[in-house]
Structures are given as structure tokens and as C-alpha cells.
Protein backbone atom coordinates (compact mmCIF):
# COMPACT_ATOMS: atom_id res chain seq x y z
CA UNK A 1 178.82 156.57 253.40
CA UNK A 2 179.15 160.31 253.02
CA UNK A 3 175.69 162.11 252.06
CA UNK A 4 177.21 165.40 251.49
CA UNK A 5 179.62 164.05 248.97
CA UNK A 6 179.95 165.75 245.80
CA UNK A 7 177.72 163.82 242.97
CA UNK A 8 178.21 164.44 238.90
CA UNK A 9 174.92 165.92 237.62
CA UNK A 10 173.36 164.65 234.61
CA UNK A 11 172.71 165.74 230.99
CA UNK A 12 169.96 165.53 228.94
CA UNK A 13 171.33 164.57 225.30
CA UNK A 14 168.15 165.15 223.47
CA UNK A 15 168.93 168.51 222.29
CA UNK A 16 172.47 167.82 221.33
CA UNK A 17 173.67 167.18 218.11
CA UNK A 18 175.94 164.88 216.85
CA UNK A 19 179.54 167.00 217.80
CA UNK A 20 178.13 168.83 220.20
CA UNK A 21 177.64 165.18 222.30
CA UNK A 22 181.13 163.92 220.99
CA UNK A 23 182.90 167.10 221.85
CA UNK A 24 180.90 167.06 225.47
CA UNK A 25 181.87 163.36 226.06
CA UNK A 26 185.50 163.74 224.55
CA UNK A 27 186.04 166.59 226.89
CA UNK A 28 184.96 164.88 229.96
CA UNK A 29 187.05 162.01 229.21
CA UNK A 30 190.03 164.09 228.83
CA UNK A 31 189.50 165.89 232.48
CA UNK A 32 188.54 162.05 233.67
CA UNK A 33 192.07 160.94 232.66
CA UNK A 34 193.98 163.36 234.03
CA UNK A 35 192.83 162.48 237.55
CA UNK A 36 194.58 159.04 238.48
CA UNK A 37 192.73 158.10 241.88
CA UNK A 38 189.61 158.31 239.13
CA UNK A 39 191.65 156.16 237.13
CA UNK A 40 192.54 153.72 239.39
CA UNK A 41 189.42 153.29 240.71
CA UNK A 42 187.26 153.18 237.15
CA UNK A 43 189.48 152.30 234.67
CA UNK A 44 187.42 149.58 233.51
CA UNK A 45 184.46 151.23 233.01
CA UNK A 46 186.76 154.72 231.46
CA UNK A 47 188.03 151.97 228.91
CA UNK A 48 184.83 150.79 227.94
CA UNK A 49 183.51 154.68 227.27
CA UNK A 50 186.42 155.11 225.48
CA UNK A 51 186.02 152.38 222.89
CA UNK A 52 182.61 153.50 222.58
CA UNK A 53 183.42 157.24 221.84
CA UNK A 54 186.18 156.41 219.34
CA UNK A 55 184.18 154.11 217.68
CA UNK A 56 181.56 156.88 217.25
CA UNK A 57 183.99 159.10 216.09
CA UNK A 58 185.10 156.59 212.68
CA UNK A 59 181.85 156.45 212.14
CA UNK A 60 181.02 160.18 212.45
CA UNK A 61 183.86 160.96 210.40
CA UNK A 62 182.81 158.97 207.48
CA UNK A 63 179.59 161.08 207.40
CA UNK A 64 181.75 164.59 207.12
CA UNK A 65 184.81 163.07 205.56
CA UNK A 66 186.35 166.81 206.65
CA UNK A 67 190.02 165.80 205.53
CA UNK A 68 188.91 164.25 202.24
CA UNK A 69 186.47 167.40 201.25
CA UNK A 70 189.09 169.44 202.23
CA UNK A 71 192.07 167.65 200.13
CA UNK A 72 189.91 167.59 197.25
CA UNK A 73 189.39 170.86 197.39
CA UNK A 74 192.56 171.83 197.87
CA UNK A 75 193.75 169.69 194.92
CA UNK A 76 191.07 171.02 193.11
CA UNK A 77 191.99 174.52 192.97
CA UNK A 78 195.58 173.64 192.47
CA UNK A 79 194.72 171.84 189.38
CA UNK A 80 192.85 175.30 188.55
CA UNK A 81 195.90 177.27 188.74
CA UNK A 82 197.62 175.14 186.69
CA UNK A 83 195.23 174.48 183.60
CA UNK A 84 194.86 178.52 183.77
CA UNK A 85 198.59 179.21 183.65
CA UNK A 86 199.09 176.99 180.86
CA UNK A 87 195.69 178.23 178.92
CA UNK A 88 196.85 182.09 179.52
CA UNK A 89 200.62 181.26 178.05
CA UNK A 90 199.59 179.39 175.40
CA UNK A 91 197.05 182.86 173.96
CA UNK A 92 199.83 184.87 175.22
CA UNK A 93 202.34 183.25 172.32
CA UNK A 94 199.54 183.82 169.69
CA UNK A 95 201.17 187.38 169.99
CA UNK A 96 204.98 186.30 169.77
CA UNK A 97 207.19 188.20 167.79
CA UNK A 98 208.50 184.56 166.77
CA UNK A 99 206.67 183.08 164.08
CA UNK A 100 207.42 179.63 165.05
CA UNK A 101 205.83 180.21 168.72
CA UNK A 102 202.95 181.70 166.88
CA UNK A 103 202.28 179.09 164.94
CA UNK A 104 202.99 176.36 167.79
CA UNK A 105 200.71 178.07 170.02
CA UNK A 106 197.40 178.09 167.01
CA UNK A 107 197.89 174.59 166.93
CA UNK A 108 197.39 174.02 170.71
CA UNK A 109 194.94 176.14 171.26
CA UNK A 110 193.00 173.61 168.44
CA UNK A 111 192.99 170.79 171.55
CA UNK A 112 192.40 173.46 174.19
CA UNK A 113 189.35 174.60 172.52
CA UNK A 114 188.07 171.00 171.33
CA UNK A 115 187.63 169.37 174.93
CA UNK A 116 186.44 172.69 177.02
CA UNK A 117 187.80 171.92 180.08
CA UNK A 118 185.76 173.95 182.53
CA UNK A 119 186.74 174.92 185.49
CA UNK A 120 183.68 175.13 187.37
CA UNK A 121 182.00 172.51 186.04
CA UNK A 122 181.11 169.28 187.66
CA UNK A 123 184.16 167.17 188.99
CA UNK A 124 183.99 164.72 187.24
CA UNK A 125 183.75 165.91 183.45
CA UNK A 126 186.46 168.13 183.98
CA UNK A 127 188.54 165.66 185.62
CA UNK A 128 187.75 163.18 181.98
CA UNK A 129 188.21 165.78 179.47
CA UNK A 130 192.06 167.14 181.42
CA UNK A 131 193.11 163.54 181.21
CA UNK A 132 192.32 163.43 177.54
CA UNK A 133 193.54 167.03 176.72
CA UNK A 134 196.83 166.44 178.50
CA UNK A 135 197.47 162.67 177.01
CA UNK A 136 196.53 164.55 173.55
CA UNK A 137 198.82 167.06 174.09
CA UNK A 138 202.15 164.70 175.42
CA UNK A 139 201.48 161.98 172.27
CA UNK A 140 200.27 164.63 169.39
CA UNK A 141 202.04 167.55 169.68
CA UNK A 142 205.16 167.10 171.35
CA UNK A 143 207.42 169.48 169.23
CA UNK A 144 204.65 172.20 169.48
CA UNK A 145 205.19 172.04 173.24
CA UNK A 146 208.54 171.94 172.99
CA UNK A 147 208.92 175.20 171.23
CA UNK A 148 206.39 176.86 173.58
CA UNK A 149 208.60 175.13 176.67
CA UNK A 150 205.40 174.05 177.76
CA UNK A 151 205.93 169.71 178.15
CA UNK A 152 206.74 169.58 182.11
CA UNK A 153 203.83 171.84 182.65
CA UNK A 154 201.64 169.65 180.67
CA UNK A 155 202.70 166.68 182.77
CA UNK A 156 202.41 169.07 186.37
CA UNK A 157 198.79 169.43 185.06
CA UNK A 158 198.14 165.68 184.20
CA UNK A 159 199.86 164.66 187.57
CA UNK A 160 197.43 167.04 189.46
CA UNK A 161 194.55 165.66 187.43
CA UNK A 162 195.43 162.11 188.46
CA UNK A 163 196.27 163.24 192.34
CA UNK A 164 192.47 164.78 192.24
CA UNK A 165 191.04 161.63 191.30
CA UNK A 166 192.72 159.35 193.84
CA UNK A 167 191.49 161.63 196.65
CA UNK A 168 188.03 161.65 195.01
CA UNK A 169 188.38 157.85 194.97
CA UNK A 170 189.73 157.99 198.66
CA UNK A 171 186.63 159.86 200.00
CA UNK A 172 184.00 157.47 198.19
CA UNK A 173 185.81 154.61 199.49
CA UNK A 174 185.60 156.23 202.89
CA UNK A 175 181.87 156.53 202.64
CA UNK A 176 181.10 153.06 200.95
CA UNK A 177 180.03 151.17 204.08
CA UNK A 178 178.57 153.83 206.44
CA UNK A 179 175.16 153.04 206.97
CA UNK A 180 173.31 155.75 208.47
CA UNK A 181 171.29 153.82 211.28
CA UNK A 182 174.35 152.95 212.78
CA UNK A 183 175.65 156.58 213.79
CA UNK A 184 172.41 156.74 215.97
CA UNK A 185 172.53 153.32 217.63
CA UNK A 186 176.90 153.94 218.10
CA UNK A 187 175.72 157.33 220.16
CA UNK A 188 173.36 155.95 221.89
CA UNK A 189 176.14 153.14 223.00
CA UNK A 190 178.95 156.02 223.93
CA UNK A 191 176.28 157.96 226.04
CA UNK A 192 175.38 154.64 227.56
CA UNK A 193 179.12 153.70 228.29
CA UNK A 194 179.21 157.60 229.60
CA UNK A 195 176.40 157.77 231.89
CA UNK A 196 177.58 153.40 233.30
CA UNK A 197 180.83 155.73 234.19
CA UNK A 198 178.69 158.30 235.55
CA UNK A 199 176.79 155.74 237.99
CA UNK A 200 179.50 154.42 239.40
CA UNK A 201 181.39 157.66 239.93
CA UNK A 202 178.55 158.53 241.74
CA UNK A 203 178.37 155.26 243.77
CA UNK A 204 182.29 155.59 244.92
CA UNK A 205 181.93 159.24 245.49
CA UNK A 206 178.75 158.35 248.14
CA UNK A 207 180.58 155.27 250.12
CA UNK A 208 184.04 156.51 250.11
CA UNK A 209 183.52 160.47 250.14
CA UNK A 210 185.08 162.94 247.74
CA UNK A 211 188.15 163.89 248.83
CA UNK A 212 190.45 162.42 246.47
CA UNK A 213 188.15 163.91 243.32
CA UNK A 214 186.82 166.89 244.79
CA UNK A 215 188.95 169.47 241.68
CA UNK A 216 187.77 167.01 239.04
CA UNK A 217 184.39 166.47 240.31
CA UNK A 218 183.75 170.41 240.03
CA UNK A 219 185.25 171.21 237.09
CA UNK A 220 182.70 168.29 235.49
CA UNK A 221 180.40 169.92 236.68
CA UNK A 222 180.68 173.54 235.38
CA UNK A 223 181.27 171.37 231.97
CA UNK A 224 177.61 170.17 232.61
CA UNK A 225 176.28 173.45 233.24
CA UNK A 226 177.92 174.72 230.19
CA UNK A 227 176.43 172.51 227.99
CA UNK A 228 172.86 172.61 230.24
CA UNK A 229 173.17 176.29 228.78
CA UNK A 230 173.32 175.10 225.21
CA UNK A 231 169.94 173.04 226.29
CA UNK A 232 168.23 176.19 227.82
CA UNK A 233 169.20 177.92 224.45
CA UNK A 234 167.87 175.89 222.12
CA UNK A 235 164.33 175.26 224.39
CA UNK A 236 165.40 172.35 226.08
CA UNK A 237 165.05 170.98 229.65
CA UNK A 238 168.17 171.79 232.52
CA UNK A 239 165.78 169.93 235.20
CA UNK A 240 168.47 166.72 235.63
CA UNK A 241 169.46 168.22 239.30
CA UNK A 242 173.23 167.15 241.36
CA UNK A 243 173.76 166.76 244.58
CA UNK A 244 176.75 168.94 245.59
CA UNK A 245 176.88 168.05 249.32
CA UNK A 246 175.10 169.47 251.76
CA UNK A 247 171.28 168.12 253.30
CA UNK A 248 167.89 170.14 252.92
CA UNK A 249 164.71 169.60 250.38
CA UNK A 250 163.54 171.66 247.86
CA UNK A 251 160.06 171.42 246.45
CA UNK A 252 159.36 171.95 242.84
CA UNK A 253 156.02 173.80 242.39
CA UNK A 254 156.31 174.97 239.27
CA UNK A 255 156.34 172.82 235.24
CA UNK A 256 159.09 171.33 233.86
CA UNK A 257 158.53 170.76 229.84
CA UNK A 258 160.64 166.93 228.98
CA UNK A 259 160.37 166.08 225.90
CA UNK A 260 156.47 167.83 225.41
CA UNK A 261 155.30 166.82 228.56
CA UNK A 262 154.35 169.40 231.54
CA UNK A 263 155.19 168.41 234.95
CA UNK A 264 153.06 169.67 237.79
CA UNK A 265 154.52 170.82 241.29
CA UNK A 266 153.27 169.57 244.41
CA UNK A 267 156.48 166.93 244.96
CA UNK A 268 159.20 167.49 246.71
CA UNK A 269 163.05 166.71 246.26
CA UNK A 270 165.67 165.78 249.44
CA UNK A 271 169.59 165.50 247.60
CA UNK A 272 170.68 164.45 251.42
CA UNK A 273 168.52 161.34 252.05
CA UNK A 274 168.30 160.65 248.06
CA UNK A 275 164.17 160.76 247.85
CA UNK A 276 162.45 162.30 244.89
CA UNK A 277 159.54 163.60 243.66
CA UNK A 278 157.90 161.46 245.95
CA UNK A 279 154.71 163.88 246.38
CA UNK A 280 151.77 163.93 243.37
CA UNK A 281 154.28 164.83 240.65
CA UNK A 282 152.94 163.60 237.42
CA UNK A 283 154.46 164.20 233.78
CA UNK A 284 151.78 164.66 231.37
CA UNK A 285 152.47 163.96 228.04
CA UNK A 286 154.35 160.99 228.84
CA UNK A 287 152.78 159.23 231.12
CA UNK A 288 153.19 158.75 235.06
CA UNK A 289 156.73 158.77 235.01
CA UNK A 290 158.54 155.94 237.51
CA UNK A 291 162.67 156.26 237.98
CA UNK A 292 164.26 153.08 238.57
CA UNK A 293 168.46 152.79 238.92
CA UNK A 294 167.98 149.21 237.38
CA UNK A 295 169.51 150.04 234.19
CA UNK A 296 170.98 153.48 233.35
CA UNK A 297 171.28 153.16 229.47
CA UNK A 298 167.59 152.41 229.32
CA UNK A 299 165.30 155.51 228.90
CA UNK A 300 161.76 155.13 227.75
CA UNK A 301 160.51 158.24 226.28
CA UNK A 302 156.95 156.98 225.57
CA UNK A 303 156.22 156.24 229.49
CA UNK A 304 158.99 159.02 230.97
CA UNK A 305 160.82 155.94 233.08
CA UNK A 306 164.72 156.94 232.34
CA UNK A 307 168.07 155.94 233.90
CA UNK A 308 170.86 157.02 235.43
CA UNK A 309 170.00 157.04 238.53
CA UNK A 310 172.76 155.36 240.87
CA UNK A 311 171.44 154.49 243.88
CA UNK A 312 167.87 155.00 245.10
CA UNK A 313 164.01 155.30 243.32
CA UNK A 314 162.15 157.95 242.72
CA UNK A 315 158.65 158.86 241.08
CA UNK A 316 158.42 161.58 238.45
CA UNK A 317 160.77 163.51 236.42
CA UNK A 318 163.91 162.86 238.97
CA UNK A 319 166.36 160.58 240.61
CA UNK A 320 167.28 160.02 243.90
CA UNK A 321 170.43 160.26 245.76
CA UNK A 322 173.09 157.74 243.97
CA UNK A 323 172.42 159.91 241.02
CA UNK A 324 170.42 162.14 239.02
CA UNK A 325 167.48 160.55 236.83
CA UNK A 326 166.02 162.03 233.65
CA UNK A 327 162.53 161.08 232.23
CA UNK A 328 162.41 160.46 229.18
CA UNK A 329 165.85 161.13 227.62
CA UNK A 330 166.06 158.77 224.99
CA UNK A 331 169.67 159.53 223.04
């Protein structure tokens, strides 16, 4: 057993939205795989996070639908472009020299003006009345179009028309069975899957030492501290603690807020022996608060009992030595 080894700190997720978790937990992952003695050692448990992250992301993505939005609204202007370019030659040939493009271009501004196609209207009108301009147009007045050498833009415009619709239809489709309870209870599973990882990085790193992951350890580390940063900004708590190596205690005398609570001092912390908070911390708010490494997916944010805590017990706010413990975290 090596107490100084090098332990991953912890995160609180309760002040991190939706991407900001995925893009925490998809970046750790990445660093995670490109260590093979991590691999090789946890690949089981790096599967299972895995699976739970990219189901979380199908899900997630059904609630943007970024690439649908987007295609739609690329198609969208495109179809624009076109119904204006036709629109501007056909009033453009009301002023021909040629009497016969004159007189084509009257008669097709009749249609035009009949089903006001508008532009910026809602979707789905506009979408209707194109169609039944443009099938107007190709069945009634062929020869007028003809003489303006306007058919193949008519069809460009219908064919856009019908593209729009089939990516409108694409992105419904993609949000017909996305219920919204289940993007909560699918994070809660990846940050479960992520912190299992975390406990048993944490148990390997304290019984065989950290030579082997000492880079990758550190650099998921400052990725912690990054994001603790985010926390601090938005009012959050940064008091999950990591053991780095090294022995000594540290006693917290001041308040930590968790979730509304206030912690008093008067406890104090050892990171070599793993004891914490074993003095007359209490978290008010919440409860006595009691840290047990039982089961690290578990938080309780009603009684401020919370996992990830790898291999000891401790009373309060923190965890012991195996890992670091946060009260109350309940995403």
C-alpha cells in the first residue's frame, strides 16, 4: 500500500449542466484511453462508462437535434434564394421589349400572387402553398415557362421544397420518442459509471502506487480543477478535496455551503491515514452528514450521506483516504 500515492479528486456535478458534464466526462475518457497500463488494468469498468456516456449522448442529441436545426435551416434559406430569383425574373420580364415575354410573365405572376408564398412565415404554410404554386406552375402553364426559360428553375424550387420537408420530417422523427425524464436518470447513470471508475482508480493507485499513471493522474486532475472553477463561478461548492501524496492534517475551521447547508469547523482532515472530519463537523441544512464507501453512485441530498468514497469512512462533508466523498451531490 502506498499512502502518498496520487488519488483523482472528485467533482461535484450539481452545478453542471447538461454539456458541460458530457464534455467533462468525454474528456476524461479520452485522456483515460490514451494511457494503456489504465487500460489494462480498468477496462471493464472504462467500458461500462463508456456505454453509459454514449448512451447519454443519443439521448442528449435528440433534445438539440443540432444537425437537423441546422440542415433545415440551411435548406431553408436555399429554398429562399430560389423562390426570390424566380419571383424577381419573372417582374423583371413584365418590362421585356418582347411582347410575348411580357405577356408570359402577367400570366405567372397571376399564380405567384394567388398563393403568397412568404418567406418568413411559418414553415409549414410556406412549405404547402410552394408545393402547390410550383405543381400549378409545371401542369398549367408550361408554354408560359417555356418562353420565360423558367421550367428547370421551377422544378430546382419544387425539389428544394420537397428536400425541406424530408429534413423537417427527419428532425420530428428524431424527437418522437425522447422522453424527458430519461435524460436525467441516463446522467445520473454515466456519472455513476464515472465516479465506479473513479473508485477503483483510486483503490489500484493506493495498493499498487502510482508510478505507471503518475502523467495521466495529473493531468485529470488539473481537468478537475478546471471545471471546480466553473463551480466556484457559478456559486457552487470546490470542497470535494484529493489526496496528492504526501502525509499531514489540515483542519477546516471555517463553512462550507453544499447544496444550502453551512458546515461548521472544528473537524479535522488527515489525506495520509484517510480519516475525515472526524471532529464535531456538522452540515446544517442537511442533516448530520455520515460518508460511507458502500455505494458510490448513491448520494442522498436530503440527509448529506454521498459516495464516492473508495476506501475508508468519514463523518461530515468529506471522505477518507480511498477517495474523496461529497455530501449531498445528488446528479
Amino acid at each position: 500500500m502506498d499512502i502518498n500515492a496520487r488519488q483523482l479528486g472528485a467533482l461535484d456535478f450539481n452545478f453542471l449542466d447538461q454539456s458541460e458534464t458530457y464534455q467533462y466526462i468525454a474528456d476524461q475518457l479520452a485522456r483515460v484511453k490514451g494511457c494503456q497500463p489504465m487500460m489494462n488494468k480498468l477496462s471493464a469498468y472504462v467500458t461500462s462508462w463508456e456505454t453509459a456516456m454514449q448512451t447519454f449522448d443519443v439521448a442528449y442529441r435528440k433534445t438539440t437535434t443540432t444537425l437537423q436545426t441546422k440542415a433545415v435551416k440551411t435548406l431553408d434559406e436555399e429554398r429562399d434564394d430560389l423562390y426570390s430569383g424566380f419571383t424577381g425574373t419573372v417582374n423583371n420580364a413584365k418590362k421585356s421589349p418582347i411582347a410575348a415575354q411580357r405577356e408570359a410573365a402577367e400570366q405567372i405572376a397571376e399564380p405567384i400572387k394567388r398563393y403568397g408564398v412568404d418567406a418568413s412565415g411559418e414553415y409549414e404554410q410556406q412549405t404547402m402553398r410552394t408545393e402547390q404554386l410550383c405543381n400549378d406552375l409545371l401542369t398549367n402553364f408550361q408554354s408560359q415557362l417555356t418562353a420565360l426559360n423558367l421550367t428547370a428553375w421551377v422544378e430546382a424550387l419544387r425539389a428544394k421544397n420537397q428536400e425541406f420537408q424530408a429534413a423537417m420530417n427527419a428532425r420530428t422523427n428524431d424527437q418522437a420518442d425522447y422522453v424527458p425524464s430519461e435524460l436525467t436518470q441516463l446522467r445520473r447513470q454515466m456519472i455513476a459509471a464515472y465516479r465506479n471508475f473513479v473508485k477503483m482508480l483510486n483503490v489500484v493507485l493506493l495498493y499498487e502506487g502510482d508510478a505507471e499513471y503518475a502523467t495521466v493522474v495529473d493531468q485529470l486532475n488539473a481537468e478537475v480543477r478546471h471545471y471546480k472553477q466553473i463551480i466556484a463561478r457559478k456559486g457552487g461548492t470546490t470542497s470535494a478535496t484529493t489526496n496528492t501524496g504526501g502525509t499531514g492534517s489540515s483542519t477546516n475551521t471555517g463553512t462550507t455551503n453544499e447544496n444550502g447547508g453551512t458546515q461548521q469547523g472544528g473537524s479535522t482532515d488527515n489525506p495520509s491515514t484517510g480519516s475525515g472530519d472526524t471532529g464535531s463537523g456538522t452540515e446544517q441544512g442537511g442533516g448530520t452528514g455520515t460518508l460511507t464507501p458502500t455505494d458510490p453512485g448513491t448520494d442522498n441530498p436530503s440527509t448529506g450521506s454521498g459516495g464516492d468514497n473508495g476506501g475508508s469512512t468519514g463523518n461530515g462533508d468529506n471522505g477518507g483516504g480511498g477517495g474523496s466523498g461529497i455530501g449531498g451531490d445528488f446528479n
